[in-house]
C-alpha atoms as a PDB file:
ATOM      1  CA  UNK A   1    -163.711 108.986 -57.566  1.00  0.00           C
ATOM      2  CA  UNK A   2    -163.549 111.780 -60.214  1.00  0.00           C
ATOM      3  CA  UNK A   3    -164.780 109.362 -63.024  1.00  0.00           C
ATOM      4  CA  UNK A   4    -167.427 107.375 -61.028  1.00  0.00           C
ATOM      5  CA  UNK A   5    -168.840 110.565 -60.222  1.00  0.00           C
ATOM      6  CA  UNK A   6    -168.808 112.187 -63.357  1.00  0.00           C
ATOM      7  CA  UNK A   7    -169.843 108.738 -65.491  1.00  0.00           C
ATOM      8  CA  UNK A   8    -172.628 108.194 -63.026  1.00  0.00           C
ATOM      9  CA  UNK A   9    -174.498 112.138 -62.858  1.00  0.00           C
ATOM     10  CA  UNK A  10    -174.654 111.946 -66.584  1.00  0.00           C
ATOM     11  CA  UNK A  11    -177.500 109.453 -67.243  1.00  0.00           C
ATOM     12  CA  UNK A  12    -179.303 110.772 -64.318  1.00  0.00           C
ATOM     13  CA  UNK A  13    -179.062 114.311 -65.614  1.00  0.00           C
ATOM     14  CA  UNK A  14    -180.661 112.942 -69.156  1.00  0.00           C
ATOM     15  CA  UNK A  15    -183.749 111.326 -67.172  1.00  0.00           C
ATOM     16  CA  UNK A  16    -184.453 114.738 -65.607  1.00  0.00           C
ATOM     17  CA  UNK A  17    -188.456 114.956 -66.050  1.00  0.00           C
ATOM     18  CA  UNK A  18    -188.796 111.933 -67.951  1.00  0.00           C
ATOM     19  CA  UNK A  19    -191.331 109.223 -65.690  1.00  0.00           C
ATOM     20  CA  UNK A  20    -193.422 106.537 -66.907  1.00  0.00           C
ATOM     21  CA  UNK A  21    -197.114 108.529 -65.966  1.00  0.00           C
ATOM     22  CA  UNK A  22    -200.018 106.811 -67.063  1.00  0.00           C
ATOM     23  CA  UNK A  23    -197.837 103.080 -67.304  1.00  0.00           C
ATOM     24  CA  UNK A  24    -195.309 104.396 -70.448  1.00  0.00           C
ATOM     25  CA  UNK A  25    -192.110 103.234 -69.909  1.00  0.00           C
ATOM     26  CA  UNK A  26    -188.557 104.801 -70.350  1.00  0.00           C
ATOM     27  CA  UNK A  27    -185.213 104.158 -70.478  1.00  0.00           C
ATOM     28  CA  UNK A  28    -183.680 103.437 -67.279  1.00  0.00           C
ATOM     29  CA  UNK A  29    -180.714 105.089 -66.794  1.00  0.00           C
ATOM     30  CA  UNK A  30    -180.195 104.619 -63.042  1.00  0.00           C
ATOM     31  CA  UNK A  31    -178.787 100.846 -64.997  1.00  0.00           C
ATOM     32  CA  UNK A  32    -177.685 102.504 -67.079  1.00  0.00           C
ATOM     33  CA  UNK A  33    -175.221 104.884 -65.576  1.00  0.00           C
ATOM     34  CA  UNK A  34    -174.374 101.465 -63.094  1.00  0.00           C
ATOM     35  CA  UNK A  35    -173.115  99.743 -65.682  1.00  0.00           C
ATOM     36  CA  UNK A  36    -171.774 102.381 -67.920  1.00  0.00           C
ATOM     37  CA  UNK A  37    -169.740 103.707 -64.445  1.00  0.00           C
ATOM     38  CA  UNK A  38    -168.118 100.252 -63.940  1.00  0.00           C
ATOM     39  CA  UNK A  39    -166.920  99.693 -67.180  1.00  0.00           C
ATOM     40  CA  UNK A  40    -165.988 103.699 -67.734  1.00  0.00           C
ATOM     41  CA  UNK A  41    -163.303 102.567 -64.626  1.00  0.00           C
ATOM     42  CA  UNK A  42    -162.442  99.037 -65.331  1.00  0.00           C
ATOM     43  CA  UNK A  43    -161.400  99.708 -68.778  1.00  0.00           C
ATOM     44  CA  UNK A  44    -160.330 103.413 -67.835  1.00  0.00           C
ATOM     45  CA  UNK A  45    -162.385 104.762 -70.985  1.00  0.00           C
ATOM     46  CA  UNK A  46    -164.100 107.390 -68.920  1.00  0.00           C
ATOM     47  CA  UNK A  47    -166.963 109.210 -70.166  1.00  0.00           C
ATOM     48  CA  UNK A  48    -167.061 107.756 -73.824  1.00  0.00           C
ATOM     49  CA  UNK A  49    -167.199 104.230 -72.797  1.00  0.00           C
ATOM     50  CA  UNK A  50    -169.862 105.174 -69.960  1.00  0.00           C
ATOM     51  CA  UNK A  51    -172.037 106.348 -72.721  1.00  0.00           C
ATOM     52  CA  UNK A  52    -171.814 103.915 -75.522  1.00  0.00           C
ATOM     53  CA  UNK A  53    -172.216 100.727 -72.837  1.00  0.00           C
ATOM     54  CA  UNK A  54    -174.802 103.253 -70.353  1.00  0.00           C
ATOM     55  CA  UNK A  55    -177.102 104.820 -72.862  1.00  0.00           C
ATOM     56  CA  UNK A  56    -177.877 101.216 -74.620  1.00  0.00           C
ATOM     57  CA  UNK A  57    -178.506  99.780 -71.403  1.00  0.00           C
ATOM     58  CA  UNK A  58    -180.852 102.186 -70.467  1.00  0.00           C
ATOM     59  CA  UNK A  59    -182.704 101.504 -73.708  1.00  0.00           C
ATOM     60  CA  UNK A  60    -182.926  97.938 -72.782  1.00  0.00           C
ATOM     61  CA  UNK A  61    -184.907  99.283 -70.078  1.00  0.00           C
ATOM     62  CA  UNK A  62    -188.107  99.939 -71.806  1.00  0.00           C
ATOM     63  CA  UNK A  63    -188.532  96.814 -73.738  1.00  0.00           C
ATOM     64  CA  UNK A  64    -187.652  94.939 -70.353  1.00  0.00           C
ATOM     65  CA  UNK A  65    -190.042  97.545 -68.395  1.00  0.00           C
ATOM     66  CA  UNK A  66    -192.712  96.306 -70.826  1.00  0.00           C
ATOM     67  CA  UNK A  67    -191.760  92.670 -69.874  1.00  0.00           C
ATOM     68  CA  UNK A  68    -191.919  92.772 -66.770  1.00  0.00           C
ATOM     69  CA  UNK A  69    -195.919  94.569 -66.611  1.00  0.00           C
ATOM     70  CA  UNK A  70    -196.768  91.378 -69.462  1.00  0.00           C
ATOM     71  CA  UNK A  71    -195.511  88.935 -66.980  1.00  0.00           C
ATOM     72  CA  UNK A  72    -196.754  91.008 -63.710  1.00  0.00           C
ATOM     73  CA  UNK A  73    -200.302  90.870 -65.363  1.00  0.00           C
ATOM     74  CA  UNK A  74    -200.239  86.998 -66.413  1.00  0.00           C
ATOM     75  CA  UNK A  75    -198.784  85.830 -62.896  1.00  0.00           C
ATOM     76  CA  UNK A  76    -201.778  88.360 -61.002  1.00  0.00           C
ATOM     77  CA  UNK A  77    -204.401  86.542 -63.686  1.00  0.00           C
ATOM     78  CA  UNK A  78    -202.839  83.018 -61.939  1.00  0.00           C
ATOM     79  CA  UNK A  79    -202.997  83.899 -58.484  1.00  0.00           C
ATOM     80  CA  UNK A  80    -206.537  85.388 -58.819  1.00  0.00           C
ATOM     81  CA  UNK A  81    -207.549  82.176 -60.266  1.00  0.00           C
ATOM     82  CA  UNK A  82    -205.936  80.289 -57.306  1.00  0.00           C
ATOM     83  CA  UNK A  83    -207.776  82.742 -54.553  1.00  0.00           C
ATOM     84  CA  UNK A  84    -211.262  81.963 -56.550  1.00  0.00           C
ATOM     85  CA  UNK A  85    -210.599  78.198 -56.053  1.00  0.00           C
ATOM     86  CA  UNK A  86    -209.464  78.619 -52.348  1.00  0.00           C
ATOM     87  CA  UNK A  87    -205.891  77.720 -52.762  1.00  0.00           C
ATOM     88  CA  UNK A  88    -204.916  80.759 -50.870  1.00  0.00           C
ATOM     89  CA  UNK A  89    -201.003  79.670 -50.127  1.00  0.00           C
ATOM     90  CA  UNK A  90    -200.629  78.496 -54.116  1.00  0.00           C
ATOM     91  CA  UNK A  91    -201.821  82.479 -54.988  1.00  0.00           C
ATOM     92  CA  UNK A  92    -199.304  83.781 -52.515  1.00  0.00           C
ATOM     93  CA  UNK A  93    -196.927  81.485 -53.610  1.00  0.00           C
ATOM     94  CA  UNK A  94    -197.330  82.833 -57.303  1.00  0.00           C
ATOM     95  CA  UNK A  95    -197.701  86.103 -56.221  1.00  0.00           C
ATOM     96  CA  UNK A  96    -193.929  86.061 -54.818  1.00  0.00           C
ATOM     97  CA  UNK A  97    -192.424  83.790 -57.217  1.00  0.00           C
ATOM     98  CA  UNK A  98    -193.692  85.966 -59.705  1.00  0.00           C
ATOM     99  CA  UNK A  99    -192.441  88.977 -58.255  1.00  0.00           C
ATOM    100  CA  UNK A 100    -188.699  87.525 -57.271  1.00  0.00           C
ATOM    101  CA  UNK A 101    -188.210  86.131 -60.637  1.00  0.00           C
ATOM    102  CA  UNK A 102    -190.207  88.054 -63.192  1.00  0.00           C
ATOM    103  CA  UNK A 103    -191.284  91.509 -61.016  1.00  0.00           C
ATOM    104  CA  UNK A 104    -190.232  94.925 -62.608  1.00  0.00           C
ATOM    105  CA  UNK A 105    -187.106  95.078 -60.043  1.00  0.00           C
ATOM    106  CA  UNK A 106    -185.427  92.393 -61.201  1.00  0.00           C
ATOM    107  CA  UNK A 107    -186.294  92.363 -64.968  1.00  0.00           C
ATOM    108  CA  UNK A 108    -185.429  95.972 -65.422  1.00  0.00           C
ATOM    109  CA  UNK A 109    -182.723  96.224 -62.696  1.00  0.00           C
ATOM    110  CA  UNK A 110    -181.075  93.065 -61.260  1.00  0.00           C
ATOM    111  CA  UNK A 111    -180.551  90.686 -64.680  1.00  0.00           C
ATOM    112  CA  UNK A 112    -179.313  93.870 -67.023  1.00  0.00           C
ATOM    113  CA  UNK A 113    -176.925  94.338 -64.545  1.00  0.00           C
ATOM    114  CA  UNK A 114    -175.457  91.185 -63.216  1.00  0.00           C
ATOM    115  CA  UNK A 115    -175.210  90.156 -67.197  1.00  0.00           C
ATOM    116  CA  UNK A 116    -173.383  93.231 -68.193  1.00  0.00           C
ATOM    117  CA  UNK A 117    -171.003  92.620 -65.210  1.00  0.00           C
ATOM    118  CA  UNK A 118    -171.074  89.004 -66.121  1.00  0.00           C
ATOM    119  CA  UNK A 119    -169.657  89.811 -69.714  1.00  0.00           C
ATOM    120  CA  UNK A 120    -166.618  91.644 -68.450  1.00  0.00           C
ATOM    121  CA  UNK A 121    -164.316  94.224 -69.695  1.00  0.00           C
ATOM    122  CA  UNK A 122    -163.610  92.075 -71.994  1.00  0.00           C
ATOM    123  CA  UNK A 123    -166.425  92.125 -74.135  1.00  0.00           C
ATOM    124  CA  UNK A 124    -166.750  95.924 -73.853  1.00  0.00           C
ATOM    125  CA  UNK A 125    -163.311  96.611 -75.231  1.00  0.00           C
ATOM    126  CA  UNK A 126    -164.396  94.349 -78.270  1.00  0.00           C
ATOM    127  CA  UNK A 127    -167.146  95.373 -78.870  1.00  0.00           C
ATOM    128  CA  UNK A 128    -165.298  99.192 -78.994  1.00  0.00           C
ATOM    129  CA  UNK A 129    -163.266  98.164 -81.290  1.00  0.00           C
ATOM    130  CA  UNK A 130    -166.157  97.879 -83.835  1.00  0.00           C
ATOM    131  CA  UNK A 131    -167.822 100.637 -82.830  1.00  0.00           C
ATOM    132  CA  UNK A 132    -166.362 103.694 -85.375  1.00  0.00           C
ATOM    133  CA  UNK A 133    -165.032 106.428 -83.626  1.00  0.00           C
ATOM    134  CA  UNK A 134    -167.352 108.684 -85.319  1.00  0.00           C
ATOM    135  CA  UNK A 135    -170.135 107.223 -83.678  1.00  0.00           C
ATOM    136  CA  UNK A 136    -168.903 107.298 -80.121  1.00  0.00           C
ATOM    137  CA  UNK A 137    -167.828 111.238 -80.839  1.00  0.00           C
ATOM    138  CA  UNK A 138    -172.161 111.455 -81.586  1.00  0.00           C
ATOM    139  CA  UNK A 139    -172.517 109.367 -78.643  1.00  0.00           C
ATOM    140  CA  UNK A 140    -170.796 111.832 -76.635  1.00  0.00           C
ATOM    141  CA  UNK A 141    -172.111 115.204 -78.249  1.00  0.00           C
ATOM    142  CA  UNK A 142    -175.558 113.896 -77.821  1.00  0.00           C
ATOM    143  CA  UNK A 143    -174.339 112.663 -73.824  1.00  0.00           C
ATOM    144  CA  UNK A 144    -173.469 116.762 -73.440  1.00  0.00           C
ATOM    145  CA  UNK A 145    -176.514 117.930 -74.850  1.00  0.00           C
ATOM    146  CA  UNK A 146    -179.387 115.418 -73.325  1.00  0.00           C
ATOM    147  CA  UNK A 147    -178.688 116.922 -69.689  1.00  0.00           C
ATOM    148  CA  UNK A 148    -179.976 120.323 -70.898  1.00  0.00           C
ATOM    149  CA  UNK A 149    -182.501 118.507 -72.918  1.00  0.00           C
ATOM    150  CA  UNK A 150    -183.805 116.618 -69.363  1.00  0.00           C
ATOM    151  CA  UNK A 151    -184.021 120.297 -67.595  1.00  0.00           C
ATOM    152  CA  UNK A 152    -185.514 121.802 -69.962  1.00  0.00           C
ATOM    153  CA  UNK A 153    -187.966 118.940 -69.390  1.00  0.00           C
ATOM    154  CA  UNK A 154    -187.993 119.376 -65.794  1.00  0.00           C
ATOM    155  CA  UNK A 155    -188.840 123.077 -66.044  1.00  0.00           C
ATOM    156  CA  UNK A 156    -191.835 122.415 -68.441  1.00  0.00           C
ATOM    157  CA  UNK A 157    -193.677 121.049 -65.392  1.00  0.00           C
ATOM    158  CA  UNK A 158    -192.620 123.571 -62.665  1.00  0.00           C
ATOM    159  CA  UNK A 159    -194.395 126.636 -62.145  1.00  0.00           C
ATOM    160  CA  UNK A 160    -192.068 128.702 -63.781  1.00  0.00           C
ATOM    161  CA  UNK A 161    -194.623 131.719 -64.049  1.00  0.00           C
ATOM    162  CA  UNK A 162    -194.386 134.445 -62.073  1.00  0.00           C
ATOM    163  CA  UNK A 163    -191.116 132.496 -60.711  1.00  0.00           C
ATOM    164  CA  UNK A 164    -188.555 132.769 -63.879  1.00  0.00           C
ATOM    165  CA  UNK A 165    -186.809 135.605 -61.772  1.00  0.00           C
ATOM    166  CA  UNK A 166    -185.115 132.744 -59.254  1.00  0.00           C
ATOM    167  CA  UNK A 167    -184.312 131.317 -62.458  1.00  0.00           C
ATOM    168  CA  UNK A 168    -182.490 133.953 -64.006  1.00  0.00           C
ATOM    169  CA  UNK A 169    -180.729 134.512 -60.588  1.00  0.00           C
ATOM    170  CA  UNK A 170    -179.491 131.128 -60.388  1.00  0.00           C
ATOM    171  CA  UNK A 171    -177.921 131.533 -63.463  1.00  0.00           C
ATOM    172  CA  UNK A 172    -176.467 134.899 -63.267  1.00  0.00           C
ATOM    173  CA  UNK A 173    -175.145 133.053 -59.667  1.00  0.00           C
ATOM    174  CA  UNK A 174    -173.179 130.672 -61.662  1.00  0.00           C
ATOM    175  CA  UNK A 175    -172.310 132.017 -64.598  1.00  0.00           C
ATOM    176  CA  UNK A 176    -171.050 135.887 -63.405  1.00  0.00           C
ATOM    177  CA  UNK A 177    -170.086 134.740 -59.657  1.00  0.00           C
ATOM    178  CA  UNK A 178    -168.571 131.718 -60.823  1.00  0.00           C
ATOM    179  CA  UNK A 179    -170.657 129.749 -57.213  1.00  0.00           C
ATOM    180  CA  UNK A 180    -171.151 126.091 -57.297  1.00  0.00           C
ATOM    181  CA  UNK A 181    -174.006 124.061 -56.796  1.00  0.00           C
ATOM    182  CA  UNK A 182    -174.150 123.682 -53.042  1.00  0.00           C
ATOM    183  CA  UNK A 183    -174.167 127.712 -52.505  1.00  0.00           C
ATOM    184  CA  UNK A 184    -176.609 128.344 -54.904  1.00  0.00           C
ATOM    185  CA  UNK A 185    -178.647 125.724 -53.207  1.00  0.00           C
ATOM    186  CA  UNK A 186    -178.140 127.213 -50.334  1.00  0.00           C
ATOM    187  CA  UNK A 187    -179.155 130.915 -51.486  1.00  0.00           C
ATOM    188  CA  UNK A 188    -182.358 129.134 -53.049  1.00  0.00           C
ATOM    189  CA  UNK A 189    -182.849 127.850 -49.640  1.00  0.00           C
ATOM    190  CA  UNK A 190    -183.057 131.501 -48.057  1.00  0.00           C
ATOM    191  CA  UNK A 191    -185.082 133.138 -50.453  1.00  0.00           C
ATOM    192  CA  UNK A 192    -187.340 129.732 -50.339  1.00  0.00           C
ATOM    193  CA  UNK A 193    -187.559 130.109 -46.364  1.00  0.00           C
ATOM    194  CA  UNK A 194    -188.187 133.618 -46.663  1.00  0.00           C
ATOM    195  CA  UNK A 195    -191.021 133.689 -48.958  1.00  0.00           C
ATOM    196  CA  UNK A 196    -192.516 131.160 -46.485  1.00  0.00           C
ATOM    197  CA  UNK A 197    -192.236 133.210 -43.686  1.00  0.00           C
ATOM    198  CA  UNK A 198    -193.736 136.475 -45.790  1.00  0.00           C
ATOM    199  CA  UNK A 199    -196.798 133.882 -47.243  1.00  0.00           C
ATOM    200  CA  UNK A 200    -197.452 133.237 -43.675  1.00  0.00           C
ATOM    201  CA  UNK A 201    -197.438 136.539 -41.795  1.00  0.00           C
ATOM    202  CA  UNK A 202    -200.383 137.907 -44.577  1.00  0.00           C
ATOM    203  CA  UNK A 203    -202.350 134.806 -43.854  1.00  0.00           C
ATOM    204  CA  UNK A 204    -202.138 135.171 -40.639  1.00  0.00           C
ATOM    205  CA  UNK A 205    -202.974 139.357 -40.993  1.00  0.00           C
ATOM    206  CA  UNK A 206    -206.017 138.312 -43.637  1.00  0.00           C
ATOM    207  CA  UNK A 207    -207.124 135.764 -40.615  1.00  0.00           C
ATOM    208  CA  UNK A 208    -207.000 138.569 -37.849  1.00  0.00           C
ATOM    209  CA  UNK A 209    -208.690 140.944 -40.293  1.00  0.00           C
ATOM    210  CA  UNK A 210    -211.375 138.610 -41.680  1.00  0.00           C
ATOM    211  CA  UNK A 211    -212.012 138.042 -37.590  1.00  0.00           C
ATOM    212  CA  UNK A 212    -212.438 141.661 -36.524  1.00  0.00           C
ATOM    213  CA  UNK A 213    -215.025 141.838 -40.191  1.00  0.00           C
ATOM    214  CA  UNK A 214    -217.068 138.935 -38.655  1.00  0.00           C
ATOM    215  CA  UNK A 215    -217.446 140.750 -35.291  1.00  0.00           C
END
């Protein structure tokens, strides 16, 4: 439970502000940590094997990402060409063949993953035993520091001024206090509610007083 856990936060935790805006595609490490998680326990490798079978997966992802909009394109050219001659059930009919068997869902989510599974433990464990243990140590100082790298992502698009103070708290919280997640959540939830509450009464007092100015 420990190790699925564990095996499956850490790829999330590196896509942390990374999205494909503006059609750019990115690794896709919800695959990614699915397949790294289920060979990390089959093989009972843990985190190491998560990451050199995960992070390549998710890599994978972009090339088949950029696949799958090639084909999605081509297939809508077809059944726009089928609609302009009238054969409306041929267009639908290309429209969801093209989508079941060369969409973005199951290009970039269903195939990687039923032919990593497919492969077995097997092929992992070989193909670990070529991999130099050097490289897998990288793999895994790069699989602690990519986490940070996503947050510090993350916080590059919040509105972090005039708001770093709930920042700081949260880490003097966990650091100093020692709290987990869940009650630091929960204190961000107060102060969150709070705030609300404050933002409202003055908009309601600017209301009143803009009123009484009117009359």
């Amino acid at each position: 439970m420990v190790t699925g856990v564990q095996t499956c936060a850490l790829p999330i935790l590196m896509s942390l502000g990374l999205a494909g805006y503006g059609g750019a595609s990115v690794p896709n490490y919800r695959v990614g940590s699915v397949i790294g998680t289920v060979f990390a326990i089959t093989t009972g490798g843990g985190l190491e094997v998560a990451l050199v079978v995960g992070i390549p997966a998710a890599t994978l992802g972009v090339q088949l990402d950029v696949l799958a909009k090639m084909l999605g394109t081509w297939f809508l050219h077809l059944a726009e060409k089928a609609a302009a001659n009238g054969q409306y059930k041929k267009s639908y009919a290309i429209i969801f063949w093209g989508n079941l068997l060369g969409g973005r869902v199951p290009l970039t989510n269903t195939y990687p993953t039923l032919i990593f599974l497919l492969l077995g433990s097997a092929f992992v464990e070989n193909l670990l035993a070529i991999i130099p243990a050097w490289f897998i140590s990288g793999l895994t100082t790069c699989g602690n520091v990519l986490p940070a790298l996503g947050m510090a992502i993350l916080l590059k698009y919040m509105p972090m001024k005039g708001n770093a103070q709930y920042l700081v708290l949260g880490f003097v919280l966990s650091v100093y206090f020692g709290l987990d997640i869940l009650p630091i959540a929960i204190v961000g939830g107060i102060i969150a509610i709070l705030l609300y509450q404050r933002l409202q009464r003055e908009s309601a007092q600017q209301s009143v007083t803009g009123g009484l100015g009117d009359e």
